[in-house]
Protein backbone atom coordinates (compact mmCIF):
# COMPACT_ATOMS: atom_id res chain seq x y z
CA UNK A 1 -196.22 32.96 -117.36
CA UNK A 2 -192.52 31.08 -117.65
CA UNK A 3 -189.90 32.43 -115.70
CA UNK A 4 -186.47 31.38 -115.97
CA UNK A 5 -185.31 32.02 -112.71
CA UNK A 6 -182.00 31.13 -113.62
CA UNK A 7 -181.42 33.81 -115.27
CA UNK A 8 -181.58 38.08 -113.71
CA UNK A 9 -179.88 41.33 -114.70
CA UNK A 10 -179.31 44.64 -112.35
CA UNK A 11 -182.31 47.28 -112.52
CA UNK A 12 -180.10 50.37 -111.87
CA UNK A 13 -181.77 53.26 -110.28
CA UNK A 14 -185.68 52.89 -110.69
CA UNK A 15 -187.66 55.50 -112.10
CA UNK A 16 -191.41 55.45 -112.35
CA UNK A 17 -193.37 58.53 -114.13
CA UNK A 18 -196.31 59.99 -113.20
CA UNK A 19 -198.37 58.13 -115.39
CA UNK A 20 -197.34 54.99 -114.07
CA UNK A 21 -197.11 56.11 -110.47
CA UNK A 22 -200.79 57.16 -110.78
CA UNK A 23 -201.49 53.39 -111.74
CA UNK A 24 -199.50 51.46 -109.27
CA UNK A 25 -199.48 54.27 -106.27
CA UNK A 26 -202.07 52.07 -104.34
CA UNK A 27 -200.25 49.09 -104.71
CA UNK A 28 -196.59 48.24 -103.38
CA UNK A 29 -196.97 44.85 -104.21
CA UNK A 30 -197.52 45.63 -107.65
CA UNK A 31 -195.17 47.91 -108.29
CA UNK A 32 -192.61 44.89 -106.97
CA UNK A 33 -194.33 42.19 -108.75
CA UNK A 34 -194.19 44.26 -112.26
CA UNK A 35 -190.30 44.67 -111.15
CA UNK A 36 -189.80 41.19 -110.32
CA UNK A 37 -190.84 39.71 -113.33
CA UNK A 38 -189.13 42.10 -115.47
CA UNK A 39 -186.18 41.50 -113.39
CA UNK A 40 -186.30 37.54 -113.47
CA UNK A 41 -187.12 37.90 -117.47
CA UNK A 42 -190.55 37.30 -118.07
CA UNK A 43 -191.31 40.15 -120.75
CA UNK A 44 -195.02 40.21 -120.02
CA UNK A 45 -197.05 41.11 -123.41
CA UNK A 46 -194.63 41.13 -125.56
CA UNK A 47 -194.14 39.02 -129.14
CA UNK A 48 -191.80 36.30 -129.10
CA UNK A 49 -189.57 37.65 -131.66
CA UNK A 50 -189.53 41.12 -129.12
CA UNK A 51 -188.77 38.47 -126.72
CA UNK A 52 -185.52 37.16 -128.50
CA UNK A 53 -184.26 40.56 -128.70
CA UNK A 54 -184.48 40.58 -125.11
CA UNK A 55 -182.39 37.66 -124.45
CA UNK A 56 -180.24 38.75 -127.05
CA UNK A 57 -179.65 42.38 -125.24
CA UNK A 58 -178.77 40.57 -121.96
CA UNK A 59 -175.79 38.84 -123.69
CA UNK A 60 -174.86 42.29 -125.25
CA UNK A 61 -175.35 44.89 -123.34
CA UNK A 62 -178.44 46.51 -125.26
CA UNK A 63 -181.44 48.25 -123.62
CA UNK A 64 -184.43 46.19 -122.34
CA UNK A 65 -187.83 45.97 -122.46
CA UNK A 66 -191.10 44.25 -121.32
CA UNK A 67 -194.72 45.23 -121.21
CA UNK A 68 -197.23 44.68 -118.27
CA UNK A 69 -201.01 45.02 -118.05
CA UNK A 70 -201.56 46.82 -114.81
CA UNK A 71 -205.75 47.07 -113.67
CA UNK A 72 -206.43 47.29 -117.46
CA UNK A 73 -203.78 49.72 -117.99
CA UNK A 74 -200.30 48.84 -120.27
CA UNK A 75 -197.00 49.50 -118.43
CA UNK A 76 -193.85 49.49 -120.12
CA UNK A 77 -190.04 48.70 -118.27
CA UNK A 78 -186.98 49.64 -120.32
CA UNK A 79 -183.93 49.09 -118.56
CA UNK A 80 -180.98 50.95 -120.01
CA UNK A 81 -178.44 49.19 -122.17
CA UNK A 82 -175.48 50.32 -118.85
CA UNK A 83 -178.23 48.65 -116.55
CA UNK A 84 -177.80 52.32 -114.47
CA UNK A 85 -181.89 52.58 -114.36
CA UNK A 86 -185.00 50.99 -115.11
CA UNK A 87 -188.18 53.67 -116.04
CA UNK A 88 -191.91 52.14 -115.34
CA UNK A 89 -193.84 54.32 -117.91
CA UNK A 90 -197.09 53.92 -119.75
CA UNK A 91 -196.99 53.91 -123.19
CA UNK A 92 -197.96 57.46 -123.91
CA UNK A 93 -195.32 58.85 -122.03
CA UNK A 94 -192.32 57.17 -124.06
């Protein structure tokens, strides 16, 4: 995992849905971790080019978003282009 702590955005309001709230609901310290990095830039399972976009959507105001493996479970984190909320969803629930 390389994090590039230089660099951070605002999460907005945070949202998780009930998919995902099923997932991390025993675990605080996931939930924060999954924020964290998503927060501090590491986009989790995502491709490289997926990646770029990423860094390219900081510099332009465009939505974000990573992908986490939670206890065998994907999680995705899109954070609105307006950074004025971040949603912690599974996959099916997009």
């Amino acid at each position: 995992m390389s994090t590039d702590t230089t660099k951070s955005f605002d999460l907005g309001r945070v949202l998780v849905t009930m998919g995902a709230r099923d997932i991390l609901q025993d675990s605080l310290a996931k939930l924060s971790e999954v924020l964290n990095r998503h927060k501090n830039c590491d986009w989790g399972d995502i491709d490289l080019e997926d990646k770029a976009l990423n860094d390219t959507a900081l510099k332009f105001g465009a939505r974000v978003l990573s992908s986490y493996t939670v206890d065998g479970h994907k999680l995705w984190v899109i954070t609105e282009a307006d950074r004025s909320s971040t949603t912690i969803l599974l996959p099916s629930e997009y």
